[in-house]
Protein backbone atom coordinates (compact mmCIF):
# COMPACT_ATOMS: atom_id res chain seq x y z
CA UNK A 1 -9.09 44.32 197.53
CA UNK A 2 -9.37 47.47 195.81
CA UNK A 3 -8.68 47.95 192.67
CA UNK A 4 -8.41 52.14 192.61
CA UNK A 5 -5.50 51.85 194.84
CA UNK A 6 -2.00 52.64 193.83
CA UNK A 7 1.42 52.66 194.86
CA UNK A 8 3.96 54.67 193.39
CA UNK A 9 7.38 55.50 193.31
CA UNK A 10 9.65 58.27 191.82
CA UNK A 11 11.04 61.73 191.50
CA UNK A 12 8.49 64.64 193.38
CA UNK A 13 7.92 67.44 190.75
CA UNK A 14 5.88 70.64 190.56
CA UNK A 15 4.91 70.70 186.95
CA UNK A 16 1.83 72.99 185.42
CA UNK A 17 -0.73 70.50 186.60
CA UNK A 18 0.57 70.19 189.55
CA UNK A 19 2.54 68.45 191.63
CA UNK A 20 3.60 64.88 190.22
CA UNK A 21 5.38 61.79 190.71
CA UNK A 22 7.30 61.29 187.71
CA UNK A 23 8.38 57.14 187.57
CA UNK A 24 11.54 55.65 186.25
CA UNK A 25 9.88 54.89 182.81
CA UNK A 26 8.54 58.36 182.29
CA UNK A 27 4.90 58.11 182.99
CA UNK A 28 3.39 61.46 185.32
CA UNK A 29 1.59 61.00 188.08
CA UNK A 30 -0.37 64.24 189.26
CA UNK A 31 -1.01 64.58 192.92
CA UNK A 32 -4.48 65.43 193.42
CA UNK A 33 -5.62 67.75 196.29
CA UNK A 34 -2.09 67.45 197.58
CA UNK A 35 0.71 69.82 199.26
CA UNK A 36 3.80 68.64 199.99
CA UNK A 37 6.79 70.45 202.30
CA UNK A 38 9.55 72.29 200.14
CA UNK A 39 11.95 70.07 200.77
CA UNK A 40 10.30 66.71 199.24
CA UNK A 41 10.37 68.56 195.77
CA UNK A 42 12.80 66.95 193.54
CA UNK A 43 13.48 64.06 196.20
CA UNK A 44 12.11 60.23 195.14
CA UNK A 45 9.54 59.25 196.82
CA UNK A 46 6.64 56.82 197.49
CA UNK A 47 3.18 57.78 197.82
CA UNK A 48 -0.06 55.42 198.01
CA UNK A 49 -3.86 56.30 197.15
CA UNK A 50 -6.42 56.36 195.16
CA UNK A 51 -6.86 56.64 191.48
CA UNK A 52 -9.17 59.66 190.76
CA UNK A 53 -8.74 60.27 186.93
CA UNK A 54 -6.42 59.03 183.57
CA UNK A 55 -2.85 60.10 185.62
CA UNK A 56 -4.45 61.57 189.08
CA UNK A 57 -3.98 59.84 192.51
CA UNK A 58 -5.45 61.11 195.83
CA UNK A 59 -2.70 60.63 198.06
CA UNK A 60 -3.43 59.28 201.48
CA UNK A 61 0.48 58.95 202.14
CA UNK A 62 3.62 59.87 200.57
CA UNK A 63 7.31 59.33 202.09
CA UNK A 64 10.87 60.66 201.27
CA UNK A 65 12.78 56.81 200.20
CA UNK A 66 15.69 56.67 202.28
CA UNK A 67 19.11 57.29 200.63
């Protein structure tokens, strides 16, 4: 198992770092390397990768949650 992997869930934000997941309980996640379509931008989502840094994750996957 790796330990650098992540899974995260919350509200898709463009913020001055960057794009970031921020969670229920505040903390920022910033999407590293990562591009996501318009219309995932204030939408909560899920995304899975790799820790790169403090608050970074390379994203191999992200997904809309369903409503």
């Amino acid at each position: 198992m790796n330990t650098n992997r992540k899974r995260i869930s919350g509200r898709l934000e463009q913020l001055p770092r960057g794009y970031a997941i921020v969670t229920d309980t505040g903390d920022h996640w910033v999407l590293d390397d990562f591009e996501p379509d318009n219309d995932q931008i204030g939408e909560e989502v899920t995304a899975e990768g790799q820790i790169v840094g403090l608050d970074r994750l390379q994203v191999d996957w992200l997904g809309v949650l369903a409503e």
